[in-house]
Protein backbone atom coordinates (compact mmCIF):
# COMPACT_ATOMS: atom_id res chain seq x y z
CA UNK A 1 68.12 32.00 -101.92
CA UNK A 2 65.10 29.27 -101.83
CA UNK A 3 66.53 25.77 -101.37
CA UNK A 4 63.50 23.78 -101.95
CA UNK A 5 64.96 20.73 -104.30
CA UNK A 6 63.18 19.72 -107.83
CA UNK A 7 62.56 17.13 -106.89
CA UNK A 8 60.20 17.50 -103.91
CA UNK A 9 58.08 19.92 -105.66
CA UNK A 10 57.81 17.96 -108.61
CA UNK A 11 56.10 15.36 -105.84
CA UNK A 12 53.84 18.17 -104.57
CA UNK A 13 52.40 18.82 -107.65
CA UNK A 14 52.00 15.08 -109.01
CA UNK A 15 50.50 13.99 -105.57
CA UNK A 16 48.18 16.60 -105.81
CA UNK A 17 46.83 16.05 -109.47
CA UNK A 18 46.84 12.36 -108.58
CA UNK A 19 48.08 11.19 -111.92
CA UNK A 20 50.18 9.41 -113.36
CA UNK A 21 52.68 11.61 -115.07
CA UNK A 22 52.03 10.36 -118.61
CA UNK A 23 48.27 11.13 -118.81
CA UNK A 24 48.03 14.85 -119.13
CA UNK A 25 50.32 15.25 -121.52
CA UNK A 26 48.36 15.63 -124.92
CA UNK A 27 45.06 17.04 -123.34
CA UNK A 28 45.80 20.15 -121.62
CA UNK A 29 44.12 22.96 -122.63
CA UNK A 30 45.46 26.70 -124.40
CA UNK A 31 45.94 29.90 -122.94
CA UNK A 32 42.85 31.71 -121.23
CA UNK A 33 39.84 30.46 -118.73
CA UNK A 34 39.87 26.62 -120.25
CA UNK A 35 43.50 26.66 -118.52
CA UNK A 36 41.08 26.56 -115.29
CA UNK A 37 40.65 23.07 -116.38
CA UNK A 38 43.51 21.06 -115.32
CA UNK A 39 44.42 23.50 -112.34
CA UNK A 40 41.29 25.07 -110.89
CA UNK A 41 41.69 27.62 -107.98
CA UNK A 42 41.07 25.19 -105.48
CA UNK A 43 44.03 23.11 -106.99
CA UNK A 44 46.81 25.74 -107.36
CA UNK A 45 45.61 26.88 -104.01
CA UNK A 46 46.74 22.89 -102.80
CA UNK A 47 49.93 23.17 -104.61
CA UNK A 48 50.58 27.15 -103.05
CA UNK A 49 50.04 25.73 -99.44
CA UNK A 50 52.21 22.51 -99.64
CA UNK A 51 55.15 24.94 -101.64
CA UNK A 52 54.97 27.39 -98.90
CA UNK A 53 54.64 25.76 -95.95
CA UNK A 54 58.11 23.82 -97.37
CA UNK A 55 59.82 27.17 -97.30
CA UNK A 56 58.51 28.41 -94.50
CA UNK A 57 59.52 24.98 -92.53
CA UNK A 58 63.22 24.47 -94.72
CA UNK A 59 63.84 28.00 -95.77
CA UNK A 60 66.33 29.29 -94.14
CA UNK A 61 65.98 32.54 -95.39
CA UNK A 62 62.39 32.74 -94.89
CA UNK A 63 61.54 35.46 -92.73
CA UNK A 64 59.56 34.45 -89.70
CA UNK A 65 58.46 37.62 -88.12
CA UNK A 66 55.16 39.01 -87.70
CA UNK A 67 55.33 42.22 -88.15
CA UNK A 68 57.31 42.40 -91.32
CA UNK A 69 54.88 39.67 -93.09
CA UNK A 70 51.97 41.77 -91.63
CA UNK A 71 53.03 44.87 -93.20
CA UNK A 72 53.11 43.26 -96.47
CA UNK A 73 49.72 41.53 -96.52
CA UNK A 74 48.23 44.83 -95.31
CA UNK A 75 50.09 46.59 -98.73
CA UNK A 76 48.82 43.56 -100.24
CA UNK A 77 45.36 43.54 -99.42
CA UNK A 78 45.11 47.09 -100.09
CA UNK A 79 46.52 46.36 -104.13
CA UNK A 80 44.23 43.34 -104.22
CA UNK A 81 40.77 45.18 -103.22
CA UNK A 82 42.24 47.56 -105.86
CA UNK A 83 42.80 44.95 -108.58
CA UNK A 84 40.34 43.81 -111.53
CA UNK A 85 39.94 40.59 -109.29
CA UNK A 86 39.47 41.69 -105.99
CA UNK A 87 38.53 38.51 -104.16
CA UNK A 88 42.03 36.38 -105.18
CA UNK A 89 43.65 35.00 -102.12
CA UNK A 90 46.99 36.38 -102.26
CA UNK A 91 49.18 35.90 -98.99
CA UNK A 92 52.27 37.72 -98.60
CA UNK A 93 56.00 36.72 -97.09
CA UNK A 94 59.48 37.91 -96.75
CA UNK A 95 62.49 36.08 -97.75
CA UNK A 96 65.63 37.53 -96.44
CA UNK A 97 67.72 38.22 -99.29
CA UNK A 98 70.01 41.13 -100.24
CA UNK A 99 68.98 40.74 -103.88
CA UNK A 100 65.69 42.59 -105.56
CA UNK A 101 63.34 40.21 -106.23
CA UNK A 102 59.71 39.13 -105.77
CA UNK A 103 57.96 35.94 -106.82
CA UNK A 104 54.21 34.61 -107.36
CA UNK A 105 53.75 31.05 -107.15
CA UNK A 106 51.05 28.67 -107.06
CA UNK A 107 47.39 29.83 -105.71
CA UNK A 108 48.56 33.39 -104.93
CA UNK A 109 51.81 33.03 -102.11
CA UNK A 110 53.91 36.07 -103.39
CA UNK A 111 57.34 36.07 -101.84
CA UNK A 112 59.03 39.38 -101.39
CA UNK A 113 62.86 39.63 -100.68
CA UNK A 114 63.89 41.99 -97.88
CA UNK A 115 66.38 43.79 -100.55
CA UNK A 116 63.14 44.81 -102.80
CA UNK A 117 61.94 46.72 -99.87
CA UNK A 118 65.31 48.32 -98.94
CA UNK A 119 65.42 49.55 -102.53
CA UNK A 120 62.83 50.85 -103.45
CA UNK A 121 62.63 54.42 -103.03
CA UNK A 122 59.14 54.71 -101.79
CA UNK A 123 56.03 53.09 -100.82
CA UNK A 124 54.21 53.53 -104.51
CA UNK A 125 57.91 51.27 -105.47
CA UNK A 126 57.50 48.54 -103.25
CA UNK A 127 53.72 48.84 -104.22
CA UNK A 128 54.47 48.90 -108.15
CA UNK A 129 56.26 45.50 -107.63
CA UNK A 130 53.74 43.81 -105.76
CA UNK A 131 51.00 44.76 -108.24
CA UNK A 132 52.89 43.64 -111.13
CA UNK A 133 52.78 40.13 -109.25
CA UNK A 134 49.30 39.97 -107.85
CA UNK A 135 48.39 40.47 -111.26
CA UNK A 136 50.51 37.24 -112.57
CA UNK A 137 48.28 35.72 -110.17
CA UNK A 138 45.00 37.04 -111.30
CA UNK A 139 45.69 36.32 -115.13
CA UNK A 140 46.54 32.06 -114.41
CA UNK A 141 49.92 33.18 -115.83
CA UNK A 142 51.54 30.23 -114.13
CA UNK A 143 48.75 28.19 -115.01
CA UNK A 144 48.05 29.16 -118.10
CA UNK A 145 52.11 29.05 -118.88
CA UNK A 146 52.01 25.82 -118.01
CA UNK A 147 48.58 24.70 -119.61
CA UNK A 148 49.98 25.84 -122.98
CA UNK A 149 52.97 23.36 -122.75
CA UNK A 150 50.81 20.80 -124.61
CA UNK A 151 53.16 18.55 -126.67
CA UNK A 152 55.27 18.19 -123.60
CA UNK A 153 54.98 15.24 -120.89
CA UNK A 154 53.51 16.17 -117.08
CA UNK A 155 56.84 14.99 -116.02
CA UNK A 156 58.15 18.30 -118.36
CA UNK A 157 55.56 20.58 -117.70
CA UNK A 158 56.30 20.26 -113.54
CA UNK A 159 59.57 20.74 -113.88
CA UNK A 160 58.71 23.83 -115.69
CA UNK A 161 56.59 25.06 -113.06
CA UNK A 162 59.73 24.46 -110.50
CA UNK A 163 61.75 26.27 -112.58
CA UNK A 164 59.64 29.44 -112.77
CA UNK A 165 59.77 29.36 -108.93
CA UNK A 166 63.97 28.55 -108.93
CA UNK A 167 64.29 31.20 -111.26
CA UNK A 168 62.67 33.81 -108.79
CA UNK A 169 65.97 33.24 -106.72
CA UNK A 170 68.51 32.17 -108.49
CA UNK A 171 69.34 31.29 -112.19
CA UNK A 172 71.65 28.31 -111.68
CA UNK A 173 69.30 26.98 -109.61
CA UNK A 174 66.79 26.70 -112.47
CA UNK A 175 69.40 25.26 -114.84
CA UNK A 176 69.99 22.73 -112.87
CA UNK A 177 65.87 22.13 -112.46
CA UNK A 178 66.17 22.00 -116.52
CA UNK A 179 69.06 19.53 -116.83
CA UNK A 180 67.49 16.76 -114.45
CA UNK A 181 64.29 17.04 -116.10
CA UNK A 182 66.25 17.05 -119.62
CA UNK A 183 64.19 20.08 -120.70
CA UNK A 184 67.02 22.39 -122.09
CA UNK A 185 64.52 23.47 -124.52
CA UNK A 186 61.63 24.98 -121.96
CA UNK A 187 64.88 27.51 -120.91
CA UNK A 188 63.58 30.45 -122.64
CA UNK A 189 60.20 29.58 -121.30
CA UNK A 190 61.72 29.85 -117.02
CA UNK A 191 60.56 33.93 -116.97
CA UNK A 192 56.75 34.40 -117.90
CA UNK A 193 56.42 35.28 -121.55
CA UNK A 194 56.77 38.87 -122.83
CA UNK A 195 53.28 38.74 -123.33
CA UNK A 196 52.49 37.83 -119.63
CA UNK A 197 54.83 40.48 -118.46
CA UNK A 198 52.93 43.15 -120.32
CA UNK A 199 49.73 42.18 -118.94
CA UNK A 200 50.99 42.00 -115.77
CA UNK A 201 52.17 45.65 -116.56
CA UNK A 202 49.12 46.82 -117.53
CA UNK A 203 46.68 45.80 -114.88
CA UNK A 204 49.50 46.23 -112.51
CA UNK A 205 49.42 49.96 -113.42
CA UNK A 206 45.47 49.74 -113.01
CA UNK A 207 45.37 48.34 -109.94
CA UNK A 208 48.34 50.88 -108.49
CA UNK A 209 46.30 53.69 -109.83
CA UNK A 210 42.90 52.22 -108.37
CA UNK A 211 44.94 52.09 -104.78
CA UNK A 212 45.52 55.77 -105.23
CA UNK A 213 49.82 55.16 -105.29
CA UNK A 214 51.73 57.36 -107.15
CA UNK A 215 51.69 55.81 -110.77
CA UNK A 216 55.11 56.71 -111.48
CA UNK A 217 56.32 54.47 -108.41
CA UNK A 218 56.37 51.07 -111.08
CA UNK A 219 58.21 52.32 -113.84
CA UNK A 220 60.30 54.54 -112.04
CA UNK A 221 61.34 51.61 -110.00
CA UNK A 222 61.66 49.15 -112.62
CA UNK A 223 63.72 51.91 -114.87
CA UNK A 224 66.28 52.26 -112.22
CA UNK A 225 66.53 48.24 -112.31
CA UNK A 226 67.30 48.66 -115.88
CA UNK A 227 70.01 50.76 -115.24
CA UNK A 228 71.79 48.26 -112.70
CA UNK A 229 71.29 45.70 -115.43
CA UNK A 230 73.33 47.03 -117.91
CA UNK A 231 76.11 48.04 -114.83
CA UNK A 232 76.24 44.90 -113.64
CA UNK A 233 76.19 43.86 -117.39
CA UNK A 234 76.30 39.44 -116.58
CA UNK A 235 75.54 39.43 -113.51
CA UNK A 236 71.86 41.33 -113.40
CA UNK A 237 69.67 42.18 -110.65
CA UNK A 238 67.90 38.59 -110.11
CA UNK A 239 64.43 40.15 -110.74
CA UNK A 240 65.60 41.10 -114.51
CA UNK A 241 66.67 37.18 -115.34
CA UNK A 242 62.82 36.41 -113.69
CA UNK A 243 61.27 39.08 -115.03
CA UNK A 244 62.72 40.32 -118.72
CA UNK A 245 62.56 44.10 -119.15
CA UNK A 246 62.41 45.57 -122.41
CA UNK A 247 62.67 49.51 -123.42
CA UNK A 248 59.35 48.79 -124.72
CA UNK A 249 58.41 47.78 -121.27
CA UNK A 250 59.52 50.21 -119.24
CA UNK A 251 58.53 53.35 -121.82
CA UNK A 252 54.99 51.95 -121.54
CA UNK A 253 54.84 51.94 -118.28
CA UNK A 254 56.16 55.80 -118.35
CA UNK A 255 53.93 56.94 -120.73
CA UNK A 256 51.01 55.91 -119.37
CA UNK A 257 52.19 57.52 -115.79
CA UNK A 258 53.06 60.95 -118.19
CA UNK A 259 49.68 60.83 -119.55
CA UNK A 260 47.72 60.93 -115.63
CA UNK A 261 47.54 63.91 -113.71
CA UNK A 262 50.66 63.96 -110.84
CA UNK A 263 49.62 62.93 -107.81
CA UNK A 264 52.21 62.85 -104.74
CA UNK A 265 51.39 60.29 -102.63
CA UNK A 266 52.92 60.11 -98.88
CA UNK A 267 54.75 57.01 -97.72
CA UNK A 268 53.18 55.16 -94.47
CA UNK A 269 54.88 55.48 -91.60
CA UNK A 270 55.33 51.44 -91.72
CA UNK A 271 56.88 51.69 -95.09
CA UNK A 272 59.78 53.17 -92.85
CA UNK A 273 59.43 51.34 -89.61
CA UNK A 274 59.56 47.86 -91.15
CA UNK A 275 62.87 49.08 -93.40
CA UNK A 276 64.59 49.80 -90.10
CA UNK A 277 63.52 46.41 -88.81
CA UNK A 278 64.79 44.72 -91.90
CA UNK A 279 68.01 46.58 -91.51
CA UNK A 280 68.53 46.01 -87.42
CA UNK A 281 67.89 42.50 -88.35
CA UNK A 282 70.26 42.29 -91.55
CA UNK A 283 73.07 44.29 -89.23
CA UNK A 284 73.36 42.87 -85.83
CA UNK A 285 71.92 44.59 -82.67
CA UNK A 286 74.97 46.48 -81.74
CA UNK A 287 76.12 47.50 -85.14
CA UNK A 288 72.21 48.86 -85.72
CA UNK A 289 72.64 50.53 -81.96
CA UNK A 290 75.62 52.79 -83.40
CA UNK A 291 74.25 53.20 -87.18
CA UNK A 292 70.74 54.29 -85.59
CA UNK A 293 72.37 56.14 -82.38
CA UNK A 294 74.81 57.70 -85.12
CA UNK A 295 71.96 59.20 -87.55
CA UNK A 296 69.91 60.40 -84.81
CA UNK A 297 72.52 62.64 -83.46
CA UNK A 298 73.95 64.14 -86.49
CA UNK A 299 70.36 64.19 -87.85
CA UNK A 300 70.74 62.98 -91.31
CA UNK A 301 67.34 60.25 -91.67
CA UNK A 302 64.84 60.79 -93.76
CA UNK A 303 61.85 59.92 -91.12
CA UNK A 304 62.84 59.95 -87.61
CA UNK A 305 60.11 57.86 -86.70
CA UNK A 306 61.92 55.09 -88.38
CA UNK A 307 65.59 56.23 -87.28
CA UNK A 308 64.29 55.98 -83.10
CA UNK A 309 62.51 52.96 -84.09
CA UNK A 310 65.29 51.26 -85.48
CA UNK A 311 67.24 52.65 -82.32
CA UNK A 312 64.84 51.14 -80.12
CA UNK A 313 64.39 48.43 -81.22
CA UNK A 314 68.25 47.21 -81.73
CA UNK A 315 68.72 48.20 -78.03
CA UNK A 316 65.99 45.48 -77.19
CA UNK A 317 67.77 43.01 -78.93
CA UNK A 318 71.03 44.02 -77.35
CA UNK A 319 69.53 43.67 -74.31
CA UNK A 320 69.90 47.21 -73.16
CA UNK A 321 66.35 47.50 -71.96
CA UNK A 322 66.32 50.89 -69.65
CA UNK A 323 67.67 52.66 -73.08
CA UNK A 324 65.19 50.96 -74.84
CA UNK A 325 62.50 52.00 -73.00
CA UNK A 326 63.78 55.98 -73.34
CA UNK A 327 63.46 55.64 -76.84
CA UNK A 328 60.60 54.36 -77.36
CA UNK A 329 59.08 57.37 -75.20
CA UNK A 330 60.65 59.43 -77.37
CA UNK A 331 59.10 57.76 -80.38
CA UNK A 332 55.71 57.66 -78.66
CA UNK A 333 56.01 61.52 -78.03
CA UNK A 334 56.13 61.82 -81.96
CA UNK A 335 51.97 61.17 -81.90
CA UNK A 336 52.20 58.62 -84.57
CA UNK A 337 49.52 55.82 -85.06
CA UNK A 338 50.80 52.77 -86.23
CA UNK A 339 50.70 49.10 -84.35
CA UNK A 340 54.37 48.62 -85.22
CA UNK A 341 54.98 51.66 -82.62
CA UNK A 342 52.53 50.30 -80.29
CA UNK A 343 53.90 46.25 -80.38
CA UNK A 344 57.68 48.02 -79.69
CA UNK A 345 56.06 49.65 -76.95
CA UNK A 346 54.29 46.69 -75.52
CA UNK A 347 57.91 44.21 -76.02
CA UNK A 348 59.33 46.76 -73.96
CA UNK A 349 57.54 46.99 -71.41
CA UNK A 350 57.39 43.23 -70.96
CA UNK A 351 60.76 43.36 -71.30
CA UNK A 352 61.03 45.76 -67.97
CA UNK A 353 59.27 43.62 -66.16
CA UNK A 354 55.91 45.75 -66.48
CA UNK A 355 53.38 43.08 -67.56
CA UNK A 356 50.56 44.82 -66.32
CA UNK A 357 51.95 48.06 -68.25
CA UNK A 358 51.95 45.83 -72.08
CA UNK A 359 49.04 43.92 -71.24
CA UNK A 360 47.32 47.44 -71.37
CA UNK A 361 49.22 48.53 -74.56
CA UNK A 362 48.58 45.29 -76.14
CA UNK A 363 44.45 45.61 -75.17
CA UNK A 364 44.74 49.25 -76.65
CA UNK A 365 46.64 49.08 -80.03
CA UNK A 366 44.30 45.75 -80.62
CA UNK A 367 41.22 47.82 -80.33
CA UNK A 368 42.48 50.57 -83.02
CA UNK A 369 44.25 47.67 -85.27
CA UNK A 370 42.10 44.03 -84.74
CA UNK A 371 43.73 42.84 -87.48
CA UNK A 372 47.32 42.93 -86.78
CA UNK A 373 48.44 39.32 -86.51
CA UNK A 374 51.85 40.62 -84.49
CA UNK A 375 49.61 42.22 -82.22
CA UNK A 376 47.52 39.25 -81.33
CA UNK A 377 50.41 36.86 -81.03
CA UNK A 378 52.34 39.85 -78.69
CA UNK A 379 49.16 40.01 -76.45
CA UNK A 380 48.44 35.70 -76.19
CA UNK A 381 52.28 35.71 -75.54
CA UNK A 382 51.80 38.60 -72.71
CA UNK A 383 48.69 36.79 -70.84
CA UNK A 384 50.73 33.78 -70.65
CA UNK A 385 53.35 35.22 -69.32
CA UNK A 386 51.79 37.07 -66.74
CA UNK A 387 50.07 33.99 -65.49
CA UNK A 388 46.67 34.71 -66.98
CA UNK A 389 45.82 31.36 -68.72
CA UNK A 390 42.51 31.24 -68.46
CA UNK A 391 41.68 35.35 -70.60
CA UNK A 392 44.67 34.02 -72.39
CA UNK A 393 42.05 30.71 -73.83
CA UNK A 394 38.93 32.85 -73.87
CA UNK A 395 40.87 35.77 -76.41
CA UNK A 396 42.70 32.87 -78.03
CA UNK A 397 38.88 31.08 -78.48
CA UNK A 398 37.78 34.61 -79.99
CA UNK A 399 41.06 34.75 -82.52
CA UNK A 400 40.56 31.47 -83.88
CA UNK A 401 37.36 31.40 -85.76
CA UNK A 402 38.52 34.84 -87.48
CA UNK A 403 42.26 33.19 -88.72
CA UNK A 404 41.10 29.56 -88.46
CA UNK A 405 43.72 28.71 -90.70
CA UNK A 406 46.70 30.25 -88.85
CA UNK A 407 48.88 27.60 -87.16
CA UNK A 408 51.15 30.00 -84.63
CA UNK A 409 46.77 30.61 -82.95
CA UNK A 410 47.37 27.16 -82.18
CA UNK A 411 50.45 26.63 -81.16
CA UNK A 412 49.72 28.85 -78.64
CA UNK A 413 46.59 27.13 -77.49
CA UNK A 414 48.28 24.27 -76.82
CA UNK A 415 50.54 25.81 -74.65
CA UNK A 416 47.98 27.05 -72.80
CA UNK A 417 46.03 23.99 -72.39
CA UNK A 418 49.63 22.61 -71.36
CA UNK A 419 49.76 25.07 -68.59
CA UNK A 420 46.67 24.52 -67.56
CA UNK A 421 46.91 21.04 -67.06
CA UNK A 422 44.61 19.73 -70.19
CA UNK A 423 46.11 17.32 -71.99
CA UNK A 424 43.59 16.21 -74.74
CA UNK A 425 42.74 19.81 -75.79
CA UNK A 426 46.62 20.42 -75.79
CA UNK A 427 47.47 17.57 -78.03
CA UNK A 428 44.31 18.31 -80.49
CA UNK A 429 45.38 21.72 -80.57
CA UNK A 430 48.92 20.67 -81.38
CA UNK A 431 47.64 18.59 -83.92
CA UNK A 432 46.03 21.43 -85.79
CA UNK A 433 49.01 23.12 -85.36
CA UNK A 434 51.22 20.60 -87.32
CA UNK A 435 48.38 19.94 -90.08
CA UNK A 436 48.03 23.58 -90.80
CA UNK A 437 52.01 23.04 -91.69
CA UNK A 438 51.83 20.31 -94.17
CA UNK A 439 53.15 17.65 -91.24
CA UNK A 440 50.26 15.17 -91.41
CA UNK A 441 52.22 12.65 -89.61
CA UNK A 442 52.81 14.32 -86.70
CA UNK A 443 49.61 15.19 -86.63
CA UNK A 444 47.75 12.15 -86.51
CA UNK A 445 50.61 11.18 -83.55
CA UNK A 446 49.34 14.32 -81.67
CA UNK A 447 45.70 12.82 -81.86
CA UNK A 448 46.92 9.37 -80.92
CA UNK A 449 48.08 11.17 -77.67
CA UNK A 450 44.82 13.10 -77.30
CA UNK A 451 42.45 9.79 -77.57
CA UNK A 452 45.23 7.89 -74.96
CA UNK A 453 44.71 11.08 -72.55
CA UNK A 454 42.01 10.63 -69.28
CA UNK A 455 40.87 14.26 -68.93
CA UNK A 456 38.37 14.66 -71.69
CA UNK A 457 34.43 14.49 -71.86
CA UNK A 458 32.86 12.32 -73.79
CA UNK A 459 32.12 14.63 -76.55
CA UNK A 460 35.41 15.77 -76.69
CA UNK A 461 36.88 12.65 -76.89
CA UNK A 462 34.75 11.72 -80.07
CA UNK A 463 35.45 15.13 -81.38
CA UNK A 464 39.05 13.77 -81.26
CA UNK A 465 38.55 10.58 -83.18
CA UNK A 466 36.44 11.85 -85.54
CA UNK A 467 39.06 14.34 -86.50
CA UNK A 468 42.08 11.34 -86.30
CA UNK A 469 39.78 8.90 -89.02
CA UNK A 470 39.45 12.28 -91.30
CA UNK A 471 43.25 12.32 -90.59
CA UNK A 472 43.81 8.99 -91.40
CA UNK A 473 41.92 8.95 -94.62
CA UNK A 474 43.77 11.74 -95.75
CA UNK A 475 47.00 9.53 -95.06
CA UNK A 476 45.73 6.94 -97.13
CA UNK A 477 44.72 9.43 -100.25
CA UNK A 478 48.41 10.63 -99.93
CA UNK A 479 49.98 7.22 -100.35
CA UNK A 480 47.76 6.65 -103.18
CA UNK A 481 48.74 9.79 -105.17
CA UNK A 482 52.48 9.20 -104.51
CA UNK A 483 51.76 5.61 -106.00
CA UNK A 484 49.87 7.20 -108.85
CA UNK A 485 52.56 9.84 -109.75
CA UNK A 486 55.89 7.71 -108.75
């Protein structure tokens, strides 16, 4: 369930338009492209980052692990290069929650919960759900839901826009953003419109199609939702009070599947590996050691690549390394690419004591998949642990201009430049490492450090307060937009 309180996104949104909240209220503009107006891409993409990196920092169901929030960017990006828009920034993350659910907010962050992607059935499913919301995000529907709000104040309108997120999670939640806003009336407007959700249907379906997914996979997946609905009669699947279903819906959606040739489409391997992660990590190591250990022997799983995997990788957690490491042979004996396999592999052997043995994984996998993030982090994480600082910098110098925006890349420079004595590039590094999180505070205190340290050059040293007065002015713009919108 996201936390994240009314009224600190209600700041992030006023401090960002840098308004006070009275002044937009009778000149926003309707439905369509003019909605670009008052909250251009750059601008959602503002509001997105400072949102997210509040769940990702006071979420405590946010789900920090690499590999799980690689596999769904890599879904992601495929349904995105598929979609009508195919150059939206869309970033994908997990929330771990039993519930089925999914969520786009603000300049294309689409939150996933865990229980979407142990119910859905198959990989078209999960892929049916995240097209439906990459294509809220490439119609402005939160923008353009808001932007229609005309006759009602800013102050309204936000709390709105908080709601639509609250209401991804949990319904009381946005009832309660409604009654301290006094906005009972914008409670049928919480879910996107029936018009939005039809769109969002439609080029969903497109952009499935154009990813070559099984059509069927949406409305198959959303029908089956329907059906727990009217089980659980009150208390519906989350996803139907965010996302209204109609028959009208949902025999759209089928008809239109009915109407295209079949075409069975195999699930990834990953689309089981990262369900057996989710579930080790939703169990408990040794409870996942005897579910696992249990299916394998009496052979009822429906990939075994997935069942050893989850095996495997539960016995790591539970410390049981030597049985670890047999069955991850036994996976790798399968001859199946994926760099899930390959990072279990590498943790392994690390874990044995072999860091010559995962250094060597790690440089192999990272050759056949550069762009796994888990993979770069496992291999930066390897060197320094194996004492190689210095190839650990140079690979870490070659990562960052490629994910400049990725704040673990830096965390992990620092800690190099830590080990290897140099304390200015350790606290800039730092620095970058707490602005990429929203923390501008600590950042500018990190740079404080780096100008008071005595190892620097000269150019580095002015490279460091140049970047502290940028800093610093972006302080000052801060306290001006709270003053604006308080």
């Amino acid at each position: 369930m996201i936390r994240i309180t009314l009224a600190a996104l209600s700041f992030v949104v006023l401090a960002l338009l840098g308004r006070p909240q009275a002044v937009l209220a009778d000149d926003l503009p309707d439905l369509g492209e003019a909605a670009r107006s008052e909250f251009s891409p750059q601008l959602e993409r503002k509001i997105g980052e400072r949102i997210f990196n509040e769940i990702r920092l006071r979420e405590p169901s946010y789900v920090d692990d690499a590999e799980i929030n690689d596999y769904l960017n890599r879904l992601g990006s495929r349904l995105v290069a598929a979609s009508p828009n195919p150059t939206v920034d869309c970033q994908f993350f997990a929330i771990r929650d039993n519930t089925v659910n999914a969520f786009a907010m603000f300049g294309g962050f689409i939150g996933v919960n865990t229980g979407t992607l142990l119910t859905a059935q198959s990989e078209s499913e999960l892929a049916g759900v995240l097209a439906h919301e990459i294509s809220h995000v490439t119609q402005n529907h939160l923008a353009r839901q808001i932007a229609r709000e005309k006759q009602n104040s800013i102050a309204t309108m936000i709390a709105m826009a908080v709601g639509v997120l609250a209401a991804r999670s949990n319904s009381q939640v946005a009832s309660a953003a409604i009654a301290s806003a006094q906005a009972g009336s914008i409670q049928s407007q919480l879910a996107y419109s029936r018009d939005f959700e039809r769109e969002a249907d439609r080029m969903g379906y497109q952009t499935l199609a154009s990813a070559g997914y099984n059509v069927r996979g949406m409305g198959d997946f959303f029908g089956r939702l329907q059906q727990a609905g009217r089980v659980y009669e009150n208390n519906a699947p989350v996803y139907l009070r965010s996302h209204p279903l109609t028959v009208e819906r949902i025999s759209d959606m089928q008809n239109r599947a009915d109407g295209s040739p079949y075409r069975q489409v195999a699930d990834s391997v990953d689309f089981h590996l990262v369900r057996a992660r989710i579930r080790v990590q939703s169990s408990g190591a040794r409870e996942a050691v005897g579910d696992f250990g249990a299916q394998l022997r009496e052979k009822k799983y429906a990939s075994e690549a997935a069942t050893r995997y989850g095996l495997a990788y539960s016995l790591l957690r539970a410390k049981e390394v030597a049985a670890a490491q047999r069955e991850v042979e036994a996976l790798l004996a399968l001859k199946l690419s994926s760099p899930m396999i390959a990072g279990l592999a590498a943790e392994t052997r690390l874990a044995s004591g072999d860091q010559a043995g995962a250094l060597l994984i790690y440089r192999d996998a990272l050759q056949r998949y550069p762009q796994s993030r888990a993979l770069v982090y496992g291999y930066a994480e390897a060197l320094l642990a194996a004492g190689q600082y210095e190839q650990g910098q140079r690979f870490l110098d070659a990562q960052l201009p490629l994910y400049a925006s990725d704040y673990r890349l830096y965390g992990l420079q620092a800690r190099t430049f830590a080990l290897t004595g140099k304390r200015l590039q350790q606290h800039r590094a730092q620095a970058e490492f707490y602005l990429l999180q929203g923390q501008l505070g600590p950042a500018v205190e990190q740079l404080q450090f780096a100008q008071q340290a005595t190892d620097g050059s000269f150019f580095e040293q002015s490279a460091v307060d140049a970047r502290l007065r940028e800093l610093r002015k972006l302080q000052a713009e801060e306290a001006k937009q709270k003053r604006n919108g308080g």
